[in-house]
Structures are given as structure tokens and as C-alpha cells.
PDB file of N, CA and C in Angstrom:
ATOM      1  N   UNK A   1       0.866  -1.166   0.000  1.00  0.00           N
ATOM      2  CA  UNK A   1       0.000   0.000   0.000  1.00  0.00           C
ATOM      3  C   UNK A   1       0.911   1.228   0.000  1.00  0.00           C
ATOM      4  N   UNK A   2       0.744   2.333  -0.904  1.00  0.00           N
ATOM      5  CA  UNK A   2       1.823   3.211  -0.683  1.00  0.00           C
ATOM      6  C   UNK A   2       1.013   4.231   0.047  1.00  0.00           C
ATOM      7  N   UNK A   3       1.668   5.115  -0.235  1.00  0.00           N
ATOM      8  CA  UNK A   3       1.176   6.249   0.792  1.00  0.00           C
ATOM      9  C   UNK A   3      -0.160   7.245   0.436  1.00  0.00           C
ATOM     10  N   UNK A   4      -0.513   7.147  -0.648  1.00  0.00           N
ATOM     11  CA  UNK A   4      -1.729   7.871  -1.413  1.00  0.00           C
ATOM     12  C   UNK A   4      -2.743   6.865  -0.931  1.00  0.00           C
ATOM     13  N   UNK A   5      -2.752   5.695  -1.215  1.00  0.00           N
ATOM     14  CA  UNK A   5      -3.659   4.382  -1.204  1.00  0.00           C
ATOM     15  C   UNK A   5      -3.909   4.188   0.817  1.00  0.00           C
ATOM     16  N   UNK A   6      -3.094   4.691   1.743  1.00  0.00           N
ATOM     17  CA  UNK A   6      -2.531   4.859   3.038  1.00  0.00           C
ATOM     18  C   UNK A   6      -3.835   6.103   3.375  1.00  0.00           C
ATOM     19  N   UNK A   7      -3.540   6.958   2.787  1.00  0.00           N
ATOM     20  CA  UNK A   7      -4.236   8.102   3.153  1.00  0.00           C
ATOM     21  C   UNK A   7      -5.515   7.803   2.461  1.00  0.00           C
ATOM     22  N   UNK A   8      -6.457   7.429   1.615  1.00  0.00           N
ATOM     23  CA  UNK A   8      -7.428   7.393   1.237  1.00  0.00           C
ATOM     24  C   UNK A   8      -7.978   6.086   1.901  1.00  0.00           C
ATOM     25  N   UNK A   9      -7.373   5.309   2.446  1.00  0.00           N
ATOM     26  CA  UNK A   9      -7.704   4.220   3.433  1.00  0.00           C
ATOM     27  C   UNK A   9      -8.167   5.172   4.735  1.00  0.00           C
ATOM     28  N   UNK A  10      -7.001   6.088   4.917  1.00  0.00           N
ATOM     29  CA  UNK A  10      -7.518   6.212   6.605  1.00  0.00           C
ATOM     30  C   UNK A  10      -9.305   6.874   6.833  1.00  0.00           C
ATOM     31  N   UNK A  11      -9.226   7.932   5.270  1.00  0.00           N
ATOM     32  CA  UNK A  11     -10.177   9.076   5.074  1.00  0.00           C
ATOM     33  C   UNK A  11     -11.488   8.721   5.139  1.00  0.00           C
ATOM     34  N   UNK A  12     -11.190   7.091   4.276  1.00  0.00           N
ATOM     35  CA  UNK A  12     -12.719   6.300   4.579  1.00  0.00           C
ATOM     36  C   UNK A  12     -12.895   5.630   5.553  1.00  0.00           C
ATOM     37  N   UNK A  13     -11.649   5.438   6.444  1.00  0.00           N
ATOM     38  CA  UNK A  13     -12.238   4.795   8.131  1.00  0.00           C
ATOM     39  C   UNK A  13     -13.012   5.560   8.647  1.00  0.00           C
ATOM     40  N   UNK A  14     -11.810   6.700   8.649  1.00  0.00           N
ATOM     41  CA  UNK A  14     -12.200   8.005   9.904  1.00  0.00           C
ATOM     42  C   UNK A  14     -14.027   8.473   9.427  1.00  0.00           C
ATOM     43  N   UNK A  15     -14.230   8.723   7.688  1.00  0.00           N
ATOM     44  CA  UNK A  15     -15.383   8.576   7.608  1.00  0.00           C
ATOM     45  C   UNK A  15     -16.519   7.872   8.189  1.00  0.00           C
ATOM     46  N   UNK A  16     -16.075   6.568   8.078  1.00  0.00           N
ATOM     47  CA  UNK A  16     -17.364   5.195   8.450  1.00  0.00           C
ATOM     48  C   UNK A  16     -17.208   5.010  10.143  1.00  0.00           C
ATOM     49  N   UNK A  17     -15.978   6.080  10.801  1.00  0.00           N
ATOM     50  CA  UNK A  17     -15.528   5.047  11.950  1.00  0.00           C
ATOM     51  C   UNK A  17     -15.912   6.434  12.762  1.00  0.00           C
ATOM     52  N   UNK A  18     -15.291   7.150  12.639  1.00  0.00           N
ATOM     53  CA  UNK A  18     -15.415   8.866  13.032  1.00  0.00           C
ATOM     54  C   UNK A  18     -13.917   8.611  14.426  1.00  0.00           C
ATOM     55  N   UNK A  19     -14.269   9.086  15.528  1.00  0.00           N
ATOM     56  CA  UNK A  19     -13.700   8.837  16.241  1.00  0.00           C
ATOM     57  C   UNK A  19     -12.855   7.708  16.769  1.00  0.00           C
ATOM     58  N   UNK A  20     -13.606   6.603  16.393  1.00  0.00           N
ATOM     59  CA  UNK A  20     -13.384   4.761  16.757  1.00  0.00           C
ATOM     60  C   UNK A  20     -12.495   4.300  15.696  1.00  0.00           C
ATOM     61  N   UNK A  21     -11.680   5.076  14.914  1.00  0.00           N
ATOM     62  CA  UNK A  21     -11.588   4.477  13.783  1.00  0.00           C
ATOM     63  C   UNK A  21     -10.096   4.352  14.225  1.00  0.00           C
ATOM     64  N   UNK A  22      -9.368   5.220  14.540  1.00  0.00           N
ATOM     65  CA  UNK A  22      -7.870   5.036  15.489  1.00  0.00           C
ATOM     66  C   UNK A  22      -7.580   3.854  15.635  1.00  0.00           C
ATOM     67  N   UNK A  23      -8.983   3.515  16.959  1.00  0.00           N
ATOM     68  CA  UNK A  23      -8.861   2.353  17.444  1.00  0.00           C
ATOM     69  C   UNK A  23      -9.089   1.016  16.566  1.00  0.00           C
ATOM     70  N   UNK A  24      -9.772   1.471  15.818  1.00  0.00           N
ATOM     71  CA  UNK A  24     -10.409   0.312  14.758  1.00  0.00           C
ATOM     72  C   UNK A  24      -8.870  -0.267  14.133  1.00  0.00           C
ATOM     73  N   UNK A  25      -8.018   0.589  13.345  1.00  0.00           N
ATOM     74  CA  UNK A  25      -6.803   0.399  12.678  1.00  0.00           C
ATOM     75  C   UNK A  25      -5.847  -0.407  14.191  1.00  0.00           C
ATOM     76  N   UNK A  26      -5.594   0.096  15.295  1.00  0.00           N
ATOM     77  CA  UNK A  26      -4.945  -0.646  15.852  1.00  0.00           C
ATOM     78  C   UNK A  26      -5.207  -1.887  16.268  1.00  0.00           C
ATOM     79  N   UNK A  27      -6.656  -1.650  16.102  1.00  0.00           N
ATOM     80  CA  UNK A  27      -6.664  -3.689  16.612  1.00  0.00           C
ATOM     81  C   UNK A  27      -6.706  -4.256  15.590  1.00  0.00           C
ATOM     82  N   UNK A  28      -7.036  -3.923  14.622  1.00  0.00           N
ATOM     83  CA  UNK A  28      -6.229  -4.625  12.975  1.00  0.00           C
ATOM     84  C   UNK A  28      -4.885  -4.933  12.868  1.00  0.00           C
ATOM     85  N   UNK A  29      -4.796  -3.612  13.079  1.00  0.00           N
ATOM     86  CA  UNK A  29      -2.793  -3.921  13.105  1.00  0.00           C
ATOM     87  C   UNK A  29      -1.927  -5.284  14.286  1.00  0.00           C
ATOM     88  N   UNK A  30      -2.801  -4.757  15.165  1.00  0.00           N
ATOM     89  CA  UNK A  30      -2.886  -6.265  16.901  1.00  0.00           C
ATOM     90  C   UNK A  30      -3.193  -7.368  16.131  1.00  0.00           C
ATOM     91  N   UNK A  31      -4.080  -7.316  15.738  1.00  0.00           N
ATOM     92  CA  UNK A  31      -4.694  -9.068  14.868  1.00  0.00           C
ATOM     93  C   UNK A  31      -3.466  -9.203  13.778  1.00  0.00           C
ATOM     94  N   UNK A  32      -3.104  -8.483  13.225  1.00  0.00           N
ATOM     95  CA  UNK A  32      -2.162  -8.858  11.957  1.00  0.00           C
ATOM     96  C   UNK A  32      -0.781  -9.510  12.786  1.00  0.00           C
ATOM     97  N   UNK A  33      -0.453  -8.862  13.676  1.00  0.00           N
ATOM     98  CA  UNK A  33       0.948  -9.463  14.410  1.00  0.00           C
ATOM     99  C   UNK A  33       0.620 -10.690  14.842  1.00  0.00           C
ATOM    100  N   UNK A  34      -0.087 -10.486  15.522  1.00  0.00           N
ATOM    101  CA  UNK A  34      -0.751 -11.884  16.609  1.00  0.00           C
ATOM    102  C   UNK A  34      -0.831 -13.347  15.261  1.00  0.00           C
ATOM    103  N   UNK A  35      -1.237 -12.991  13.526  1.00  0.00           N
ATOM    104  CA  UNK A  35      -1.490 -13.802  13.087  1.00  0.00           C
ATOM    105  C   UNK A  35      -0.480 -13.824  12.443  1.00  0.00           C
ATOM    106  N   UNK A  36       0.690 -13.276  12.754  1.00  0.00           N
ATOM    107  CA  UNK A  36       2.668 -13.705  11.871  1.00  0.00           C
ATOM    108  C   UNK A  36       1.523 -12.809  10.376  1.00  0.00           C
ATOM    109  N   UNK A  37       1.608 -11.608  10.372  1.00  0.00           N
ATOM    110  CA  UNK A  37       1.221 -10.751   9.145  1.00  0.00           C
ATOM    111  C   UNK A  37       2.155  -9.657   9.353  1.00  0.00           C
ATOM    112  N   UNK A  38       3.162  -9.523   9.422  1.00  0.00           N
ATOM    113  CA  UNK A  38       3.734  -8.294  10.221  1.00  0.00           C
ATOM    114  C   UNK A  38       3.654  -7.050   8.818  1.00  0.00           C
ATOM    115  N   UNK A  39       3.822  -7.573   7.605  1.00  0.00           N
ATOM    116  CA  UNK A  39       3.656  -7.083   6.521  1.00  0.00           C
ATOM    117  C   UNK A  39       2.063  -5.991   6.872  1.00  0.00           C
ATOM    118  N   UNK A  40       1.146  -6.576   6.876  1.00  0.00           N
ATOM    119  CA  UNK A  40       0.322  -6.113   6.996  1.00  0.00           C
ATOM    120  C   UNK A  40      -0.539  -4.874   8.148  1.00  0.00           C
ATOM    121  N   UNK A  41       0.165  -5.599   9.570  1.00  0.00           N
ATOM    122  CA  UNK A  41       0.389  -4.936  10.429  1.00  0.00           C
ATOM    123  C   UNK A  41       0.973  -3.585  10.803  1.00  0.00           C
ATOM    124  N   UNK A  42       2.371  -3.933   9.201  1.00  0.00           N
ATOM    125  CA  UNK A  42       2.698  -2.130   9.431  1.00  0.00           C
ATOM    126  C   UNK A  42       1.643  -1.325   8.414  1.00  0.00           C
ATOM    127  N   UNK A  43       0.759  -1.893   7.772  1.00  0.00           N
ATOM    128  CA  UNK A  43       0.432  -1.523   6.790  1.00  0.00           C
ATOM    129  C   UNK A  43      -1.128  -0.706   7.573  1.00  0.00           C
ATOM    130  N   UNK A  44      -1.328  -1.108   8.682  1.00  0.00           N
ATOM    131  CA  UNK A  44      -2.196  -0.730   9.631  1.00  0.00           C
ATOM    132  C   UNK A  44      -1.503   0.433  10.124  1.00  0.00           C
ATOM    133  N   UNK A  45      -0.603   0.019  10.914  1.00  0.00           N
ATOM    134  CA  UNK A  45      -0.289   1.260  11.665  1.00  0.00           C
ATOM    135  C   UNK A  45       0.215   2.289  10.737  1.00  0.00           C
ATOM    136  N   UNK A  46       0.615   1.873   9.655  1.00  0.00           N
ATOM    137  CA  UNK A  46       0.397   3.316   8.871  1.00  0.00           C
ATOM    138  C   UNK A  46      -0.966   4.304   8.581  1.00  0.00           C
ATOM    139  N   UNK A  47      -1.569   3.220   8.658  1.00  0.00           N
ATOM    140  CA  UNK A  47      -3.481   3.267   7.999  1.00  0.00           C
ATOM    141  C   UNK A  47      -3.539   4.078   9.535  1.00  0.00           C
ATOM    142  N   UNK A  48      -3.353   3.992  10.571  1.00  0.00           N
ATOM    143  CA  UNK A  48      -3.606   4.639  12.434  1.00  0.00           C
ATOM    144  C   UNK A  48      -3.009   5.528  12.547  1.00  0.00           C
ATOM    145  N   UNK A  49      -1.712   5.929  11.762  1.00  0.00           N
ATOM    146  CA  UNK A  49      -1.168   7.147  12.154  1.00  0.00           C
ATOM    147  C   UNK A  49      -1.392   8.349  10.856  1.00  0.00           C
ATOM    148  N   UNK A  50      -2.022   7.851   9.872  1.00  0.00           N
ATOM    149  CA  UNK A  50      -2.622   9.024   8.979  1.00  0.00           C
ATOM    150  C   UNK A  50      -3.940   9.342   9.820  1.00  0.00           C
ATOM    151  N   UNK A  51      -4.557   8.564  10.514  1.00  0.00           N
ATOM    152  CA  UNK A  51      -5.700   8.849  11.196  1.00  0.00           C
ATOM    153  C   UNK A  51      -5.472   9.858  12.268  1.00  0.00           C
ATOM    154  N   UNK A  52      -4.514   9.677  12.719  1.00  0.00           N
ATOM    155  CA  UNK A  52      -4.345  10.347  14.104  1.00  0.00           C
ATOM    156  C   UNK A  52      -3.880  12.199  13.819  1.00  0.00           C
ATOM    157  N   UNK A  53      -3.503  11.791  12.155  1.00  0.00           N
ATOM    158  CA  UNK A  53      -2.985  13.400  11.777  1.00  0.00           C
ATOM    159  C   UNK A  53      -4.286  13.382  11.009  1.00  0.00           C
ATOM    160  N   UNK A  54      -5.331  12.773  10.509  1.00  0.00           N
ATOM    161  CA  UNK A  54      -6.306  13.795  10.486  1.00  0.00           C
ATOM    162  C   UNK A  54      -6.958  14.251  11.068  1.00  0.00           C
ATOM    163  N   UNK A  55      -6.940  13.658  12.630  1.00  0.00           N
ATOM    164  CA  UNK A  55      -8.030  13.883  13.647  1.00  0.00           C
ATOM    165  C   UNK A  55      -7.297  15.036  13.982  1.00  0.00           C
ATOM    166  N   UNK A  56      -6.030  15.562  14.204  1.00  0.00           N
ATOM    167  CA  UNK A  56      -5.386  16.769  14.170  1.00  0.00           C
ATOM    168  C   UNK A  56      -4.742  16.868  15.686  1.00  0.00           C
ATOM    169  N   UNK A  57      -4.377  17.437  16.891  1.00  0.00           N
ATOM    170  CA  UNK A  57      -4.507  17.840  17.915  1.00  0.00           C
ATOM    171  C   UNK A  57      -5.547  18.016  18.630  1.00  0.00           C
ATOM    172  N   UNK A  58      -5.035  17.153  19.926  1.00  0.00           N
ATOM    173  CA  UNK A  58      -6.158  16.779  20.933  1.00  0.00           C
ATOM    174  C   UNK A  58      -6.941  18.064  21.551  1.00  0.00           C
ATOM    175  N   UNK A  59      -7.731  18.717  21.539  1.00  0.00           N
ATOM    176  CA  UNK A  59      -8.798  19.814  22.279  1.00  0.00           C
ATOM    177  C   UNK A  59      -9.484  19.314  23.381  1.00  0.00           C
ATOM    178  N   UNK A  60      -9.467  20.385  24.353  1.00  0.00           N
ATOM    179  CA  UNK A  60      -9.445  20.313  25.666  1.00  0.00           C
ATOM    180  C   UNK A  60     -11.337  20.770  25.884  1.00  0.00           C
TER     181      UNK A  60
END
């Protein structure tokens, strides 16, 4: 997955997921290790940390 395909992944989590969707990508990424996918796993936490920069900075 490169990085365009990365970011249009996260856009339609954060869409379908809103807030939950962070979390949604990390327990994907958890299940991918846990199942010897490590390939895939980073391919999550990439998919979790475009999420986390679109959700932007945390507000109080």
C-alpha cells in the first residue's frame, strides 16, 4: 500500500468510523501481528497514524 492508497484508506475509516476508527486500525494492526502478518500490520499502523494526523490535535 503506498502512501496515497494509506491516506485514502484512513479518510474512509475516519469517515465510516469517526472517532473509533484510530482504534479500529490498531486492533487490525494487533490481529495482523498476533497472526505472523507483520507485513500487513505495518500496513495498519500506517493506515492509524494518517488517522491520528487527520483527527489533528487533541482539544481540551
Amino acid at each position: 500500500m503506498d502512501a496515497i492508497q494509506t491516506a485514502q484508506y484512513a479518510r474512509a475509516l475516519y469517515g465510516a468510523h469517526g472517532d473509533k476508527a484510530e482504534a479500529e486500525a490498531a486492533k487490525k494492526a494487533r490481529d495482523c501481528e498476533l497472526a505472523a502478518k507483520p507485513d500487513e500490520a505495518r500496513q495498519w499502523q500506517a493506515v492509524r497514524a494518517a488517522i491520528r494526523a487527520l483527527r489533528g490535535p487533541n482539544q481540551s
